[in-house]
C-alpha atoms as a PDB file:
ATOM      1  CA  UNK A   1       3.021 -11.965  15.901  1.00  0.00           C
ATOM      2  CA  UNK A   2       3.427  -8.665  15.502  1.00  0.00           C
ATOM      3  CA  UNK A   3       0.048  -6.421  14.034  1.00  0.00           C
ATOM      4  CA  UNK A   4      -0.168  -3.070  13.031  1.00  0.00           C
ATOM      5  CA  UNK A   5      -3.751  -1.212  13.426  1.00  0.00           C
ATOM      6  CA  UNK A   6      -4.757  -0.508   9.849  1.00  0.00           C
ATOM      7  CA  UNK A   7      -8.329   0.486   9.897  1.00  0.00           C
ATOM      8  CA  UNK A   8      -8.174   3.487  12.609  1.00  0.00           C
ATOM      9  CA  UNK A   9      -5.231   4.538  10.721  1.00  0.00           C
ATOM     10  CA  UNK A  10      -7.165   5.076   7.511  1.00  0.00           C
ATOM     11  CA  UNK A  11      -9.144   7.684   8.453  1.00  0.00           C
ATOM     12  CA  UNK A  12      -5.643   9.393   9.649  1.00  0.00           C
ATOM     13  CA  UNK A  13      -3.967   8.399   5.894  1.00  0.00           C
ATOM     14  CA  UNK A  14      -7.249   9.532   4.010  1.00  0.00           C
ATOM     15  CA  UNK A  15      -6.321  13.453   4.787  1.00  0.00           C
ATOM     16  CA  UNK A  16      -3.104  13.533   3.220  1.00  0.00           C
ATOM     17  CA  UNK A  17      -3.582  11.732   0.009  1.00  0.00           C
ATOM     18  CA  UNK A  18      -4.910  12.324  -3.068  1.00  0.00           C
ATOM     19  CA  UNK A  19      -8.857  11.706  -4.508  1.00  0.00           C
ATOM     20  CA  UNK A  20     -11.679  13.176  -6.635  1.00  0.00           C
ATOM     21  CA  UNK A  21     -15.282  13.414  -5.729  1.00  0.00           C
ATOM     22  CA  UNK A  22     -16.140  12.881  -9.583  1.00  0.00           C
ATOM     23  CA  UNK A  23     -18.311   9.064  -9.151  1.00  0.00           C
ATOM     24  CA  UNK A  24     -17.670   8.753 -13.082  1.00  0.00           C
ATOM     25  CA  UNK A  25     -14.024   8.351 -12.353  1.00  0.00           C
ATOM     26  CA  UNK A  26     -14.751   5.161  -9.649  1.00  0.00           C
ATOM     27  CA  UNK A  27     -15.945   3.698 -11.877  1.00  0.00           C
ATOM     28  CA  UNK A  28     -13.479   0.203 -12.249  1.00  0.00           C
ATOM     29  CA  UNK A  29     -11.884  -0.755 -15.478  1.00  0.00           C
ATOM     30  CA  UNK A  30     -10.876  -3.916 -17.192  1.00  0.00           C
ATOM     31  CA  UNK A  31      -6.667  -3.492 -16.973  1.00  0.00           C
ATOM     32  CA  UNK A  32      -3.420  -5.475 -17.303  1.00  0.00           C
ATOM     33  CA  UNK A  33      -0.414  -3.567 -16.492  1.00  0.00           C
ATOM     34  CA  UNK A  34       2.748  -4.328 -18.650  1.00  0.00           C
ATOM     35  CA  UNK A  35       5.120  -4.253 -15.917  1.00  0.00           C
ATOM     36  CA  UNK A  36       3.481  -5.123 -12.550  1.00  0.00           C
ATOM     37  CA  UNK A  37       1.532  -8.452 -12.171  1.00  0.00           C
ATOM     38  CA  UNK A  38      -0.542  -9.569  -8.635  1.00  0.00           C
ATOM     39  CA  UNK A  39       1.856 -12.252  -7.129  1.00  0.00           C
ATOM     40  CA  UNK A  40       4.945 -10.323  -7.502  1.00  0.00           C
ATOM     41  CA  UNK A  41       7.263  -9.340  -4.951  1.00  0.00           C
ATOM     42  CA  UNK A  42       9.824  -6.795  -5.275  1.00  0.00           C
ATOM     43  CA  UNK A  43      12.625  -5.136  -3.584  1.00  0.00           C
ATOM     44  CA  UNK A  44      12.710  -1.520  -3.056  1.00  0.00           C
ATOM     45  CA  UNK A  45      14.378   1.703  -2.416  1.00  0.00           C
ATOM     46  CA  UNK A  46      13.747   0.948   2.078  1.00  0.00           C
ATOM     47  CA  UNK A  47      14.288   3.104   4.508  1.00  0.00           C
ATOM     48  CA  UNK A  48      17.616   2.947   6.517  1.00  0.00           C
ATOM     49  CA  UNK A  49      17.850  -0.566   8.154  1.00  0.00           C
ATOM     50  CA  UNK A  50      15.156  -2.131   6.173  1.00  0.00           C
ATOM     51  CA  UNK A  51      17.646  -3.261   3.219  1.00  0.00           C
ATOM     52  CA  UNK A  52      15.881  -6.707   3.310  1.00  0.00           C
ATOM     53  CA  UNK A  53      12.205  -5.430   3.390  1.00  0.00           C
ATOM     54  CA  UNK A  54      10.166  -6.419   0.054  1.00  0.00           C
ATOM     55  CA  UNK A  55       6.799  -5.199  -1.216  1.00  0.00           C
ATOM     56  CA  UNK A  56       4.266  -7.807  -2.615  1.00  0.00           C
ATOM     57  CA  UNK A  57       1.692  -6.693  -5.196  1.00  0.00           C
ATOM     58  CA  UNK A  58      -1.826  -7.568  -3.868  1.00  0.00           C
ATOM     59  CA  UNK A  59      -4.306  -6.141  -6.087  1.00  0.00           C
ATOM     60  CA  UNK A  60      -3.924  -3.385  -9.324  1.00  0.00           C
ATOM     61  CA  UNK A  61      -6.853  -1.704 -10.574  1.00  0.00           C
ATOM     62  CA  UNK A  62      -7.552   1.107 -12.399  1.00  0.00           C
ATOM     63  CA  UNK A  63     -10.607   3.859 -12.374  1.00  0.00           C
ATOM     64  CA  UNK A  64     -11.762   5.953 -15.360  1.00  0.00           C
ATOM     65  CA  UNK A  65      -9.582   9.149 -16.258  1.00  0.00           C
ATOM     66  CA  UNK A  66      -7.131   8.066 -13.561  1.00  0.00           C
ATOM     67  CA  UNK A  67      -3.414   6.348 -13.032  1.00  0.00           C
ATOM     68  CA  UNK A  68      -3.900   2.865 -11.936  1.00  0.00           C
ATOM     69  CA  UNK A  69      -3.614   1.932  -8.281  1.00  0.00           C
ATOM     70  CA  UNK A  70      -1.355  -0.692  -6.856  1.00  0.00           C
ATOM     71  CA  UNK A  71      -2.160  -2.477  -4.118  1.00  0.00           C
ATOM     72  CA  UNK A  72       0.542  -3.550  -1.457  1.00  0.00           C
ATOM     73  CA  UNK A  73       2.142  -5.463   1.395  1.00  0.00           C
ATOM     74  CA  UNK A  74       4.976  -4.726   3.103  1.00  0.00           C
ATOM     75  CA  UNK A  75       7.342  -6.982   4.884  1.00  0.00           C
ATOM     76  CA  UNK A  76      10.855  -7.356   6.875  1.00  0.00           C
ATOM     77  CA  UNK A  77      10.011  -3.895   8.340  1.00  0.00           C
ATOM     78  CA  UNK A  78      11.003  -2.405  11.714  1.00  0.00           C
ATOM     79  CA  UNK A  79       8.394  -0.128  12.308  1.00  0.00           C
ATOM     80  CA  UNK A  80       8.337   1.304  16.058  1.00  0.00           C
ATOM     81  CA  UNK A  81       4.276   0.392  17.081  1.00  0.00           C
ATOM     82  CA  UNK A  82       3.111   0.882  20.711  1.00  0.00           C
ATOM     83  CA  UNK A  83       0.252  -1.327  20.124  1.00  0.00           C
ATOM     84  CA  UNK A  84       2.375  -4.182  19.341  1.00  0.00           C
ATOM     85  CA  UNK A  85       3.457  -7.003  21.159  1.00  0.00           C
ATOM     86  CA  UNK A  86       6.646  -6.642  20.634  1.00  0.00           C
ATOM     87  CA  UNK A  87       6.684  -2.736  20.059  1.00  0.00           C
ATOM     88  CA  UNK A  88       7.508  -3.045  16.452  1.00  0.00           C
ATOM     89  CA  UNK A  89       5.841  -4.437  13.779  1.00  0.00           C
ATOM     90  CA  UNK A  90       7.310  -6.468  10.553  1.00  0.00           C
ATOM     91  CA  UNK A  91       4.446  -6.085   8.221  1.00  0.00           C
ATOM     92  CA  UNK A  92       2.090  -3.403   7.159  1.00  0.00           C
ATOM     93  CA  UNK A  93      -0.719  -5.874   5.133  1.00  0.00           C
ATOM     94  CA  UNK A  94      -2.365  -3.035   2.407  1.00  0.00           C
ATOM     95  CA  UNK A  95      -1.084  -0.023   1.497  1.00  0.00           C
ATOM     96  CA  UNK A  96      -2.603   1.629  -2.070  1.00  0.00           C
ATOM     97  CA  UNK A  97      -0.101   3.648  -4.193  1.00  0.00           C
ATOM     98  CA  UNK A  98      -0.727   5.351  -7.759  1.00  0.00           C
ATOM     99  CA  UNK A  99       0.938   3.229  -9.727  1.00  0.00           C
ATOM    100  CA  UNK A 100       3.758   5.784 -10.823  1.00  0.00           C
ATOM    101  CA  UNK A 101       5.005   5.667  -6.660  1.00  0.00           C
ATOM    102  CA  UNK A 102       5.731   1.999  -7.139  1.00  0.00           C
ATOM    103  CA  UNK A 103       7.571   2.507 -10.496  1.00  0.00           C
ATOM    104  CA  UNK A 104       9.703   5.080  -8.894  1.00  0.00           C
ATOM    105  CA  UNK A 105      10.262   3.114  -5.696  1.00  0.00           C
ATOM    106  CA  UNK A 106      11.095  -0.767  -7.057  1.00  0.00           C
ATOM    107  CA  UNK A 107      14.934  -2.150  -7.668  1.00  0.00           C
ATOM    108  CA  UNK A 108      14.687  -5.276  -8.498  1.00  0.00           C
ATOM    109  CA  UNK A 109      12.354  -8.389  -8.803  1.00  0.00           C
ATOM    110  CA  UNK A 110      12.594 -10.920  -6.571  1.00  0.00           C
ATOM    111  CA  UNK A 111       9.747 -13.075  -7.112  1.00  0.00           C
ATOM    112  CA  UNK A 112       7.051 -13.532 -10.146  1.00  0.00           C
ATOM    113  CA  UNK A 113       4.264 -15.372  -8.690  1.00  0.00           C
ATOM    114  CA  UNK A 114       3.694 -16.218  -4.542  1.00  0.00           C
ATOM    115  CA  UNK A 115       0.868 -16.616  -2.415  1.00  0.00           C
ATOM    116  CA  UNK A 116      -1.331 -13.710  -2.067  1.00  0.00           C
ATOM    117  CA  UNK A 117      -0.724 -12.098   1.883  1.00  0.00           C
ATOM    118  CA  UNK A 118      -4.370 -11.516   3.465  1.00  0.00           C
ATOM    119  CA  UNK A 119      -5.392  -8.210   2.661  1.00  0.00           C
ATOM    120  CA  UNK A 120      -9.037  -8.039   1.978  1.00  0.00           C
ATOM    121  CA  UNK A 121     -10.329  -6.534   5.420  1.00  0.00           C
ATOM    122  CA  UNK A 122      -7.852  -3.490   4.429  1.00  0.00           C
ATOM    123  CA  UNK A 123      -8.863  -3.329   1.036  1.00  0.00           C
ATOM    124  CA  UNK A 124     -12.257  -3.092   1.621  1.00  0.00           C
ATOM    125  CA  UNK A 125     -12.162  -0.689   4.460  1.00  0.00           C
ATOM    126  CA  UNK A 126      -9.992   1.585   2.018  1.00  0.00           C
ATOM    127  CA  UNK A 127     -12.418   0.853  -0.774  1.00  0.00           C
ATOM    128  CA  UNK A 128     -15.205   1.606   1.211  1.00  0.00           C
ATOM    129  CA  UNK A 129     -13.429   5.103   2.086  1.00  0.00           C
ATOM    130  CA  UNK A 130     -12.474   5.981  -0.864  1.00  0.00           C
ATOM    131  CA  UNK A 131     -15.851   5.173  -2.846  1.00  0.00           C
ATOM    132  CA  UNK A 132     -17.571   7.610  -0.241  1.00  0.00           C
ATOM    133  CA  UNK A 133     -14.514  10.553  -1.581  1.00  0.00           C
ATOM    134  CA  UNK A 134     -12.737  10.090   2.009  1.00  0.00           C
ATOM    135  CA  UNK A 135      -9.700   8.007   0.702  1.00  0.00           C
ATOM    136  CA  UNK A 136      -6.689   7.774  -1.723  1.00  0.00           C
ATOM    137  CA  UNK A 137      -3.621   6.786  -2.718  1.00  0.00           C
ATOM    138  CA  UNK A 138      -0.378   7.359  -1.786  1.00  0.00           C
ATOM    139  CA  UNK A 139       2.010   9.045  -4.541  1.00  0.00           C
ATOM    140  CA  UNK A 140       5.266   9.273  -2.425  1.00  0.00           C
ATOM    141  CA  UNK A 141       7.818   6.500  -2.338  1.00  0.00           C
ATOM    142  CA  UNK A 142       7.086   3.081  -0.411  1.00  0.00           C
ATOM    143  CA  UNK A 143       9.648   4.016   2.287  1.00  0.00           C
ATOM    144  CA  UNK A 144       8.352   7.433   2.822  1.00  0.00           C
ATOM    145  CA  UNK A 145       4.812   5.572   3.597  1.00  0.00           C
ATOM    146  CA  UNK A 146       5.707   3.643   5.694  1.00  0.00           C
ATOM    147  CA  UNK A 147       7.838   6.297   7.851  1.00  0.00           C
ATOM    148  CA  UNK A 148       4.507   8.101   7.612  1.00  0.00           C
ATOM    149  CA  UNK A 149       2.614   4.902   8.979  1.00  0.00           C
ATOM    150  CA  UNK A 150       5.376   4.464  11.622  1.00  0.00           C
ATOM    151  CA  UNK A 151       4.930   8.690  12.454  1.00  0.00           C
ATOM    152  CA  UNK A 152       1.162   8.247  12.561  1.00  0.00           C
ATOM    153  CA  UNK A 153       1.174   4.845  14.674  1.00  0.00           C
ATOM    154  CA  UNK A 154       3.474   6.908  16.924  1.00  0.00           C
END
């Protein structure tokens, strides 16, 4: 099984994106998106070879005075990883985007409702992070996050 290392690589992620120090704004609010549901998977604009890849939506949330964030996992990737068995991995397991990064970046729905992918030791590490005004989101397109990841594991 191929693994990528997701919690060293927060702190590495965390000082590129985006946050706000103001605590009134982490504050969690009820929301329902009209588009994006947990469950879902979707295809998406993937890098070059990664045609097949698909996104899953883990978790969507949204803070006062801010664009919701959705929650992700990435699959049928081909990302070069030293610390892999294999020296690539297939699956990054949580990756948060503002919500408009995933609007930009889906094609097409593939699925409406699956089995939630294990994500909670991510989430909380980036929730953790980003409560304490060291993490974010990312607002570029799925594929150019997980290049990033792939630059950054590399």
């Amino acid at each position: 099984m191929n693994k990528l290392l997701f919690i060293p690589m927060l702190f590495l992620i965390s000082s590129i994106l985006s946050c706000t120090g103001d605590a009134n704004q982490k504050k969690e609010m009820e929301y329902k998106d009209e588009k994006f549901e947990v469950g879902q998977v979707w295809k998406y604009q993937a890098r070059e070879g990664e045609a097949e890849s698909t996104l899953q939506i883990l978790k969507i949330e949204k803070f006062a005075d801010q664009e919701s964030f959705i929650h992700v996992s990435v699959k049928g990737l081909h990302v070069k990883n030293p610390n892999g068995e294999t020296g690539v991995s297939e699956t990054i397991q949580h990756l948060p985007f503002a919500r408009k990064a995933i609007a930009k970046s889906v094609t097409e729905l593939v699925s409406s409702k699956t089995e939630i992918a294990d994500f909670e030791e991510g989430y909380e590490t980036w929730k953790k992070a980003y409560d304490a005004g060291e993490g974010g989101v990312f607002s570029i397109s799925v594929a150019e996050a997980v290049a990033f990841v792939e630059k950054t594991l590399n």
